[in-house]
PDB file of N, CA and C in Angstrom:
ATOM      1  N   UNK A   1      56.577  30.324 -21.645  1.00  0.00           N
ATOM      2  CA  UNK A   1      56.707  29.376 -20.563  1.00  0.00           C
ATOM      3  C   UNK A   1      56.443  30.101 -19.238  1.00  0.00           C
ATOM      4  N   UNK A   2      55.920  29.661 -18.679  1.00  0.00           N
ATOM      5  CA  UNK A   2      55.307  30.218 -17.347  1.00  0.00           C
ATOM      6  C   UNK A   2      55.695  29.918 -16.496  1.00  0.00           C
ATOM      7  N   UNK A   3      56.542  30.350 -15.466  1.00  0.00           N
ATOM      8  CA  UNK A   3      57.097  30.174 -14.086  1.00  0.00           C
ATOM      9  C   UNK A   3      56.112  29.682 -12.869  1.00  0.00           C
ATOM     10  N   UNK A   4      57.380  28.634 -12.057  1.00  0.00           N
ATOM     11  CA  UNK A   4      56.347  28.201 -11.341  1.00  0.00           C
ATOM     12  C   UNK A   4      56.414  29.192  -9.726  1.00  0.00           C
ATOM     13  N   UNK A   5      55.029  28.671  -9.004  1.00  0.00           N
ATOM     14  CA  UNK A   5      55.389  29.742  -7.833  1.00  0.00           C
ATOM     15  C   UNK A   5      56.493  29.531  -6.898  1.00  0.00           C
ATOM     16  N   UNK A   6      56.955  28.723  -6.455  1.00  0.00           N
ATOM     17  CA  UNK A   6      58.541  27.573  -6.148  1.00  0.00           C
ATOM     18  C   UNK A   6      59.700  28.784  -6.659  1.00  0.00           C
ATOM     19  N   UNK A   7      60.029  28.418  -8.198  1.00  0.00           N
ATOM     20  CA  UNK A   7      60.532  29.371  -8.847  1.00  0.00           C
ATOM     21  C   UNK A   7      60.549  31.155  -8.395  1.00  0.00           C
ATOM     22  N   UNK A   8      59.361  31.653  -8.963  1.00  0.00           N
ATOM     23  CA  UNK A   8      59.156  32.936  -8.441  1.00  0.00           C
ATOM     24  C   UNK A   8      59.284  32.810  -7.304  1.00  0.00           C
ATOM     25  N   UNK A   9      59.695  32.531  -6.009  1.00  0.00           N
ATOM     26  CA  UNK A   9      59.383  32.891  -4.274  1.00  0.00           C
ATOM     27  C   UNK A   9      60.947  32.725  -4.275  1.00  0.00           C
ATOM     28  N   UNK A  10      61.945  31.898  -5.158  1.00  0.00           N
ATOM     29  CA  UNK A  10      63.337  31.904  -4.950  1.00  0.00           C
ATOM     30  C   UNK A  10      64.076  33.187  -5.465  1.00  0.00           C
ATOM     31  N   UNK A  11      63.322  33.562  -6.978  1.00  0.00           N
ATOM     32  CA  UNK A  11      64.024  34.388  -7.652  1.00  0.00           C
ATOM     33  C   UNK A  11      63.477  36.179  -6.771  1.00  0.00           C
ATOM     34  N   UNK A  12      62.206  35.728  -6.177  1.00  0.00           N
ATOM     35  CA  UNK A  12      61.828  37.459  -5.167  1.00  0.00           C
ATOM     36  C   UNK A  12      62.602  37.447  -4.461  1.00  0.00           C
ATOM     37  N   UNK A  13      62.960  36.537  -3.534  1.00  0.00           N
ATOM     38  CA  UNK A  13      63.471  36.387  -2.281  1.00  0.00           C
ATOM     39  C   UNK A  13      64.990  36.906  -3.137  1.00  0.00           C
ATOM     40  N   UNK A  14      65.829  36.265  -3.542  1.00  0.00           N
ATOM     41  CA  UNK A  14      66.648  36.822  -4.185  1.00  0.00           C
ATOM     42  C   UNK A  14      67.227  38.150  -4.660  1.00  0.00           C
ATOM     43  N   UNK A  15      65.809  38.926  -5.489  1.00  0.00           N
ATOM     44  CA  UNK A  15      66.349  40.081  -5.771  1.00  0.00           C
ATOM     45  C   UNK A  15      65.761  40.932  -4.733  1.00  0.00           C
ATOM     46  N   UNK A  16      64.632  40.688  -3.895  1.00  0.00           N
ATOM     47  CA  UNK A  16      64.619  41.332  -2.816  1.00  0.00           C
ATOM     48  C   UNK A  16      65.971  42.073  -1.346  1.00  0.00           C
ATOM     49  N   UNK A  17      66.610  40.180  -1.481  1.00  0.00           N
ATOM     50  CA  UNK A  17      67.763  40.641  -0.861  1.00  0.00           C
ATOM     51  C   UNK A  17      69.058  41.546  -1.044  1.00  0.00           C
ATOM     52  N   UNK A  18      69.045  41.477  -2.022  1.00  0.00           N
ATOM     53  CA  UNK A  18      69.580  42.146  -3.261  1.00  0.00           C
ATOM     54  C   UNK A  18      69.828  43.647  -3.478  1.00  0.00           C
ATOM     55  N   UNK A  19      68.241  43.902  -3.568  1.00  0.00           N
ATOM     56  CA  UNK A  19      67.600  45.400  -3.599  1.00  0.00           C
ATOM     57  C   UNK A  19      67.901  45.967  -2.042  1.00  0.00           C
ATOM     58  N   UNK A  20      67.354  45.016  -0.486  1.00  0.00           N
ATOM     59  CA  UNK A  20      67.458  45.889   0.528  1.00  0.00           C
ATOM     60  C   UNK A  20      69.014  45.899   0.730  1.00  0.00           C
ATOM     61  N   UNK A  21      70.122  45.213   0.118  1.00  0.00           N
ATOM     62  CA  UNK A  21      71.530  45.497   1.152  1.00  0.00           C
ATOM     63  C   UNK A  21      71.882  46.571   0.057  1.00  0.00           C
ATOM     64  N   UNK A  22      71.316  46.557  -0.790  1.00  0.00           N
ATOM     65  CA  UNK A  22      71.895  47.896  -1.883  1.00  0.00           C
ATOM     66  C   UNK A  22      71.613  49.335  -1.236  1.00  0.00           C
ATOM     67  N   UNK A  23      70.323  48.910  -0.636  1.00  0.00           N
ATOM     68  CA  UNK A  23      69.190  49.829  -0.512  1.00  0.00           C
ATOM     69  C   UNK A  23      70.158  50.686   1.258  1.00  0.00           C
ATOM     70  N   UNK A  24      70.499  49.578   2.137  1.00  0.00           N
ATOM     71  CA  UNK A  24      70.798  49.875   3.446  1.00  0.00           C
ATOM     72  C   UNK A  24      71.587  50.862   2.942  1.00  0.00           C
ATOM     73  N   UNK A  25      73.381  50.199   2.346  1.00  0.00           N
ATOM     74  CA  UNK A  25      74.269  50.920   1.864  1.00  0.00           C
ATOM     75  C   UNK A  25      74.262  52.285   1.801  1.00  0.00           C
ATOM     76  N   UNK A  26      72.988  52.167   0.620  1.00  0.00           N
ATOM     77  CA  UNK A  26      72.507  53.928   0.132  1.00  0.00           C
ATOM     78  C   UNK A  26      72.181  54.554   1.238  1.00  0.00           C
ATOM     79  N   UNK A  27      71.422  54.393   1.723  1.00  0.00           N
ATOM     80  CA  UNK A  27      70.775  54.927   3.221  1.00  0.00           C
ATOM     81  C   UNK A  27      71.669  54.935   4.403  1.00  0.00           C
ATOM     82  N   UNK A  28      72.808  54.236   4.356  1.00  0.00           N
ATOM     83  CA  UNK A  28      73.818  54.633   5.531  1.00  0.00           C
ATOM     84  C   UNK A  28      74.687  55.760   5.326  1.00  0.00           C
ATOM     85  N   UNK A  29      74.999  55.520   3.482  1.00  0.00           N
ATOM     86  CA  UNK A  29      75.745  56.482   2.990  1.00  0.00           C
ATOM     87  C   UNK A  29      75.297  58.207   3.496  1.00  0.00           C
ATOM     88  N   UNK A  30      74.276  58.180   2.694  1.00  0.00           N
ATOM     89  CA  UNK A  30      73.456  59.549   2.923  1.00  0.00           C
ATOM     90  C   UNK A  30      73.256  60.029   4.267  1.00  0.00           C
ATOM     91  N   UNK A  31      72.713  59.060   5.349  1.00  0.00           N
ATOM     92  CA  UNK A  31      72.827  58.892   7.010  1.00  0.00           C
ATOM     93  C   UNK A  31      74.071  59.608   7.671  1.00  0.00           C
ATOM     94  N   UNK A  32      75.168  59.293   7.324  1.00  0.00           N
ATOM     95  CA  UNK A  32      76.338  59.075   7.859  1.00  0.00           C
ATOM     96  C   UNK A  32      77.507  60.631   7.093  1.00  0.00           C
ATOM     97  N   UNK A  33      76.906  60.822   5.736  1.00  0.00           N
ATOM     98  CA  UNK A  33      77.550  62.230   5.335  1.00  0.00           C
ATOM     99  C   UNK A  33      76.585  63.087   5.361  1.00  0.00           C
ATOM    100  N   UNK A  34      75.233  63.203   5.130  1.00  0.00           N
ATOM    101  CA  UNK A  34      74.034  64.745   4.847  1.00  0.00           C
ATOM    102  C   UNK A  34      74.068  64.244   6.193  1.00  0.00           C
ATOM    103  N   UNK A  35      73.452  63.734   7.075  1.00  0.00           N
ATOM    104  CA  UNK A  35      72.428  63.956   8.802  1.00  0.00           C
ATOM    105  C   UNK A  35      73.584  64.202   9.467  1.00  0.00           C
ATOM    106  N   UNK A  36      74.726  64.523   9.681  1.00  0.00           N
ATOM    107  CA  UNK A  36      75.547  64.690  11.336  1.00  0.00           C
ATOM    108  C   UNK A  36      74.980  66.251  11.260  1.00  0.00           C
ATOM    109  N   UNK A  37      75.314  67.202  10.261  1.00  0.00           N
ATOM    110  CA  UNK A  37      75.091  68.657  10.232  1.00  0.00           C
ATOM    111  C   UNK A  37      73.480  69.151  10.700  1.00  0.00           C
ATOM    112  N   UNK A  38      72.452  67.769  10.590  1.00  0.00           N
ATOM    113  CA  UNK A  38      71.034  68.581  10.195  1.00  0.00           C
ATOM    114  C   UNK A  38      70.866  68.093  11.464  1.00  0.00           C
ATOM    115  N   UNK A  39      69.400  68.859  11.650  1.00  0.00           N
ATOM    116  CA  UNK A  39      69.108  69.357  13.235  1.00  0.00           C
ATOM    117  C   UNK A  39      68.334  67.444  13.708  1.00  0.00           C
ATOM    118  N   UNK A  40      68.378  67.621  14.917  1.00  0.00           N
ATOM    119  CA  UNK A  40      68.114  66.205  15.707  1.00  0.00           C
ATOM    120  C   UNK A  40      66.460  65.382  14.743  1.00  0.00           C
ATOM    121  N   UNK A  41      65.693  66.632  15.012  1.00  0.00           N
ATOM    122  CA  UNK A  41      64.623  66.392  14.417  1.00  0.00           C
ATOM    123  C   UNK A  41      64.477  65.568  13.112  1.00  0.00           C
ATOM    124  N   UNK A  42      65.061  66.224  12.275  1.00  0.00           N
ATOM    125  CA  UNK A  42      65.275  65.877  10.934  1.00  0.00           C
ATOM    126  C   UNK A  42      66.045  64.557  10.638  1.00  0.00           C
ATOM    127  N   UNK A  43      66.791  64.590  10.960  1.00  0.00           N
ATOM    128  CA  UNK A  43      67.789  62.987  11.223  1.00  0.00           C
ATOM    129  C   UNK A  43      66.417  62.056  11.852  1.00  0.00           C
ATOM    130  N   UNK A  44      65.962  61.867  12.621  1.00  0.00           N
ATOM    131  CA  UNK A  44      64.857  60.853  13.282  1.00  0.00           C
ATOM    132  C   UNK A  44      63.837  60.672  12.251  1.00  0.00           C
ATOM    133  N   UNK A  45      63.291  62.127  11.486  1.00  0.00           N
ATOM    134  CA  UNK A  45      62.432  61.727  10.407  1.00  0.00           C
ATOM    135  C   UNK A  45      63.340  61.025   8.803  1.00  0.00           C
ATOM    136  N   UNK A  46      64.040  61.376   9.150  1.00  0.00           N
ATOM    137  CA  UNK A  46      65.280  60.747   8.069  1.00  0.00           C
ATOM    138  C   UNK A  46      65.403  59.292   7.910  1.00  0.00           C
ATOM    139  N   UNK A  47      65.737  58.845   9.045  1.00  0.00           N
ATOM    140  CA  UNK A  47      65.980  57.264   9.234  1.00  0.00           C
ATOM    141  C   UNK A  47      64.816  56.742   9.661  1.00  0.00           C
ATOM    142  N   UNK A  48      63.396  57.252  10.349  1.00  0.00           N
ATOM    143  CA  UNK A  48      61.784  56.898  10.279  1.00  0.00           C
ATOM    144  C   UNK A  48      61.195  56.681   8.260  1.00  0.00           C
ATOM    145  N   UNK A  49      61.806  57.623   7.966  1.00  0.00           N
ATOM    146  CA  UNK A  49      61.134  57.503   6.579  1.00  0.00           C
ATOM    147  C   UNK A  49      62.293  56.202   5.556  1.00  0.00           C
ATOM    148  N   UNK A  50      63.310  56.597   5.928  1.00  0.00           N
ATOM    149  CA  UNK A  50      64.223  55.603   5.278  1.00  0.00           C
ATOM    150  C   UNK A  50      63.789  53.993   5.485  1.00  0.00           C
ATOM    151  N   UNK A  51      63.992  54.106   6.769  1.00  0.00           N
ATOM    152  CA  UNK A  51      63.248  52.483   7.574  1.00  0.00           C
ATOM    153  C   UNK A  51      61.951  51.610   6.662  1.00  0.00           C
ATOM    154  N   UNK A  52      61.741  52.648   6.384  1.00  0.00           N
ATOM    155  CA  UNK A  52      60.192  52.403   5.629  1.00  0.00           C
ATOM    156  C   UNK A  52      60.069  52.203   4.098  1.00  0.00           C
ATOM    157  N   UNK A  53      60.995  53.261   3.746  1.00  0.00           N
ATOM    158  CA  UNK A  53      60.552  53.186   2.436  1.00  0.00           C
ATOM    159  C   UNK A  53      61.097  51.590   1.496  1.00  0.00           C
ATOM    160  N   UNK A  54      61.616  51.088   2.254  1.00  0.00           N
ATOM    161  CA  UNK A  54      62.337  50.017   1.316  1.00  0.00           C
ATOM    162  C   UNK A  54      61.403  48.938   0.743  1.00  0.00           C
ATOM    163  N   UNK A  55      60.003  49.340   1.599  1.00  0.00           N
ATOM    164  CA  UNK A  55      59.145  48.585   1.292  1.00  0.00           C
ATOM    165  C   UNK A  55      58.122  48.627  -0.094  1.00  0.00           C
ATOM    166  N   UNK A  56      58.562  49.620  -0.518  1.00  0.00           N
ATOM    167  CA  UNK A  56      57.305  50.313  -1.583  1.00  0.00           C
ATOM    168  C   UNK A  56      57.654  49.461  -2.846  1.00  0.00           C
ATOM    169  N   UNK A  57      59.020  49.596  -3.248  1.00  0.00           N
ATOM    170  CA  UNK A  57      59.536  48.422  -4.120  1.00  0.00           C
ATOM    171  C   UNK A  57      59.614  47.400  -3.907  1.00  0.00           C
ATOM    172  N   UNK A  58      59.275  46.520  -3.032  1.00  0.00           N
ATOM    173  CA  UNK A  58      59.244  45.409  -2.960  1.00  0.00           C
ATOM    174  C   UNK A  58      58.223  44.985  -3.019  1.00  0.00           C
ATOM    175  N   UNK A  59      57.227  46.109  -2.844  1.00  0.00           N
ATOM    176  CA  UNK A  59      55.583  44.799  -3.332  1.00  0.00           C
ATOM    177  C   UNK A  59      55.419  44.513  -4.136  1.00  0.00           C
ATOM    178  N   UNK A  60      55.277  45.369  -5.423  1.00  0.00           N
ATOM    179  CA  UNK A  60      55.364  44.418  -6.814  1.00  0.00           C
ATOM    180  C   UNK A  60      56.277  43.134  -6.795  1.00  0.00           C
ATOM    181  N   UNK A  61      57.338  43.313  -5.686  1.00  0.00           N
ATOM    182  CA  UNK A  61      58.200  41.787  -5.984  1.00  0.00           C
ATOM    183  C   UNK A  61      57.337  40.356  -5.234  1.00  0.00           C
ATOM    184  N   UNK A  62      56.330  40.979  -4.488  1.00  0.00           N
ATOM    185  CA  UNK A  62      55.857  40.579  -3.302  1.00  0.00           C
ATOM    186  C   UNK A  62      54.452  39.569  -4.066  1.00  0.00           C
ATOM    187  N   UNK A  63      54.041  40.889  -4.932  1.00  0.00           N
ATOM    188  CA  UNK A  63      52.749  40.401  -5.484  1.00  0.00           C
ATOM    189  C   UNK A  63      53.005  39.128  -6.578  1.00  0.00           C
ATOM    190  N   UNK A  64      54.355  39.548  -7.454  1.00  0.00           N
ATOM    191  CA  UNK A  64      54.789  39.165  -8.361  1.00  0.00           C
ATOM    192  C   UNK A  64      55.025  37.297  -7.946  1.00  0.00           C
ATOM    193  N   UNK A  65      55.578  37.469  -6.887  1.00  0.00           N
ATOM    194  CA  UNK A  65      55.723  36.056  -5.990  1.00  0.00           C
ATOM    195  C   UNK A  65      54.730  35.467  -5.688  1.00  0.00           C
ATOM    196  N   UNK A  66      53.354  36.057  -5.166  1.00  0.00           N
ATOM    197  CA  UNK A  66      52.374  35.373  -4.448  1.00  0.00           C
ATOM    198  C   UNK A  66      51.468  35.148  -5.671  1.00  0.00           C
ATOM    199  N   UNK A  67      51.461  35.337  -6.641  1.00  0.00           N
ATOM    200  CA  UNK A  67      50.843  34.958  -7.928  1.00  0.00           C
ATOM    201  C   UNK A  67      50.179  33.225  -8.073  1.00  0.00           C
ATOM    202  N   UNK A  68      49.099  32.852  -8.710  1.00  0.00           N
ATOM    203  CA  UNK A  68      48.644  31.842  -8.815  1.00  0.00           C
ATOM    204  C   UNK A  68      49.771  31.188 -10.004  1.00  0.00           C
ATOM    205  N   UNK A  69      49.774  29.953  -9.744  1.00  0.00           N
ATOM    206  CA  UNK A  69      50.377  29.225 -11.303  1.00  0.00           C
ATOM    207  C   UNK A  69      49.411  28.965 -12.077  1.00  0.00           C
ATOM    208  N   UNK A  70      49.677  29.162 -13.455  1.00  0.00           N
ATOM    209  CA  UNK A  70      48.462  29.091 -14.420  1.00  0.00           C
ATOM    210  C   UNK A  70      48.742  27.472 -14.821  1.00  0.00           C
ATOM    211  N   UNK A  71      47.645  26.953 -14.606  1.00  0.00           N
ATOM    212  CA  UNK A  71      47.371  25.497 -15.088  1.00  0.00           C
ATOM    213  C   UNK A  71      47.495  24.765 -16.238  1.00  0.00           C
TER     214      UNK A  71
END
């Protein structure tokens, strides 16, 4: 049975939201105990690369959503 795109755009949106407040959490955690000690520099590329990365997993959720419905 084949999902419709309706369907898929509720269930991405879903585990998307899902994945980034899991995702913040992790990233505040690590933020907030490893970066007070490390030098200024490093902390800015820390939370520049963090900022970002949340995106890499989510395109397959992205693509997975924008999918045609098969007829």
């Amino acid at each position: 049975m084949a999902v419709r795109r309706g369907t898929r755009r509720i269930v991405g949106v879903l585990a998307m939201s899902v994945f980034v407040i899991v995702y913040i959490a992790v990233a505040m955690v690590i933020g907030a105990t490893v970066m007070p000690e490390r030098h200024p520099a490093l902390q800015i590329i820390y939370f520049a690369v963090a900022g970002f990365a949340w995106t890499l997993p989510c395109m397959p959720i992205i693509r997975w959503m924008q999918r045609a419905d098969p007829d």
